[in-house]
Protein backbone atom coordinates (compact mmCIF):
# COMPACT_ATOMS: atom_id res chain seq x y z
CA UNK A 1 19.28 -6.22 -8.38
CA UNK A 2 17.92 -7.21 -4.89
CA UNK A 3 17.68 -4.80 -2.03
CA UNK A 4 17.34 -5.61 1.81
CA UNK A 5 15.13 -3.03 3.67
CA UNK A 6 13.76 -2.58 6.83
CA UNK A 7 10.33 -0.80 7.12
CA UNK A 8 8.78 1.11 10.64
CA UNK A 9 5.13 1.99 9.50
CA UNK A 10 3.49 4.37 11.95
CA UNK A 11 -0.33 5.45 12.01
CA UNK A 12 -3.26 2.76 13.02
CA UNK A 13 -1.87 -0.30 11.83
CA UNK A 14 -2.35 -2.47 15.10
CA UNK A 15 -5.39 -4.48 15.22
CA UNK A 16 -6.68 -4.17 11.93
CA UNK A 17 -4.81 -6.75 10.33
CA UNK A 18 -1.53 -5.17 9.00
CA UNK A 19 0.77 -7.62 9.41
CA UNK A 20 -1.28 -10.87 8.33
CA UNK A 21 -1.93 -8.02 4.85
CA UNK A 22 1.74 -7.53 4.70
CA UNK A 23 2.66 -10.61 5.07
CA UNK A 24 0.45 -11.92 2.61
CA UNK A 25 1.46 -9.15 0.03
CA UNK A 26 5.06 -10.41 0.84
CA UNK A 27 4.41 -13.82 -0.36
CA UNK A 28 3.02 -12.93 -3.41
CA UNK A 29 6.11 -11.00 -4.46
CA UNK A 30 8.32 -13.88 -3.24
CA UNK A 31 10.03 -11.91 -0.51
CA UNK A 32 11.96 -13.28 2.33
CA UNK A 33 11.48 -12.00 5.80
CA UNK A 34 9.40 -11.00 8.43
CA UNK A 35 6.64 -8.63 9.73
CA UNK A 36 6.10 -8.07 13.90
CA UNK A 37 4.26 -5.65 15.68
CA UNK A 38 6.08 -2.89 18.35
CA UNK A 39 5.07 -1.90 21.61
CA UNK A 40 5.13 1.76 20.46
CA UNK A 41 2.33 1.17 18.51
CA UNK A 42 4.34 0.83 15.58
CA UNK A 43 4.59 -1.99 12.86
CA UNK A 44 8.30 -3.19 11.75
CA UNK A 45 9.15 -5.41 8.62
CA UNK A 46 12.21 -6.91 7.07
CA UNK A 47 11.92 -7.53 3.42
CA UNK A 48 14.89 -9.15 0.94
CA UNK A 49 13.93 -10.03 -2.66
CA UNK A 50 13.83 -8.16 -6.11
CA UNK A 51 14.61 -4.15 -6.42
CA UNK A 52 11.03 -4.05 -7.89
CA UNK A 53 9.47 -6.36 -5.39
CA UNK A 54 10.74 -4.43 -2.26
CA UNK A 55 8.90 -0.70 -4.38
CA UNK A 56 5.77 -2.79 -4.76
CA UNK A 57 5.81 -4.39 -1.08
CA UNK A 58 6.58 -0.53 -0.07
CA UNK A 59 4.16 1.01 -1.71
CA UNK A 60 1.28 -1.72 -1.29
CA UNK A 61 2.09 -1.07 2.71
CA UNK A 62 1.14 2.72 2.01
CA UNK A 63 -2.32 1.58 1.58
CA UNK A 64 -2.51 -1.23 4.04
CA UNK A 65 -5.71 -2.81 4.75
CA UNK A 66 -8.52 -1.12 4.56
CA UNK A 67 -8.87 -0.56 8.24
CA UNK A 68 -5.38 1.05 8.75
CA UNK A 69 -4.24 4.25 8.24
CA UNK A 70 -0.51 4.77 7.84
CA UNK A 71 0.59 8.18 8.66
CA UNK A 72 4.31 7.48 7.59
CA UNK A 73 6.69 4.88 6.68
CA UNK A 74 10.28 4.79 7.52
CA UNK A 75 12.68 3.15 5.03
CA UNK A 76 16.19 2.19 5.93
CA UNK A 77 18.85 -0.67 5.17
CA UNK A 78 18.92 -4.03 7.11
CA UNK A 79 21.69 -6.31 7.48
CA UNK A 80 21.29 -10.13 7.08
CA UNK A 81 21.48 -10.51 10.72
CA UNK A 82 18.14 -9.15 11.26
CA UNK A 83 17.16 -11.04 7.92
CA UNK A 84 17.92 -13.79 10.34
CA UNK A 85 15.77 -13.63 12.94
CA UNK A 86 12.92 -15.33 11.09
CA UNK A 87 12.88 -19.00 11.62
CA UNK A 88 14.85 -20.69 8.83
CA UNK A 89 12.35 -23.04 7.69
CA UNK A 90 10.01 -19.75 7.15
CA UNK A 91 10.41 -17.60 3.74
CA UNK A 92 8.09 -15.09 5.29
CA UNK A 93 7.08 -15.07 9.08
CA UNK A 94 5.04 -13.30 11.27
CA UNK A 95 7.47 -12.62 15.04
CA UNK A 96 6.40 -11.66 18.13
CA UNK A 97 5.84 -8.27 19.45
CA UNK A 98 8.71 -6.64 20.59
């Protein structure tokens, strides 16, 4: 079974390398999608792959780097239109802030 999630992980997880960990975590499961950093200080993901891939990826981002400290993460569904907004030739991509 594969899911597609979208994660908002709040705590200190700008500037201390969250996203280049999650993305790297990602690529080792074989996940498609994308990590970006939010203005509000928050960190957003969207991850597609294997039921058990998306629990590892959600529970490796828990931890984070050593240097972050997530105080929660939100976990809701994503539709394939924010899948999307990675560029196509990218399995896994860091965005832009937003």
């Amino acid at each position: 079974m594969r899911k597609l999630v979208r994660l908002r992980i709040t705590g200190r997880v700008q500037g201390v390398g969250y996203r280049a960990f999650v993305e790297a975590q990602a690529e080792r499961l074989k996940l498609e999608g994308w990590v970006r950093n939010r203005r509000d200080g928050t960190v957003e993901a969207v991850v597609f792959g294997s039921s058990e891939s998306v629990e590892t990826l959600f529970r490796a981002c828990r931890e984070g780097p050593s240097a972050s400290r997530v105080t929660a993460i939100d976990a809701t569904g994503a539709s394939e239109a924010e899948l999307s907004q990675k560029p196509s030739h990218e399995k896994f991509a860091v965005l832009p802030t937003v």
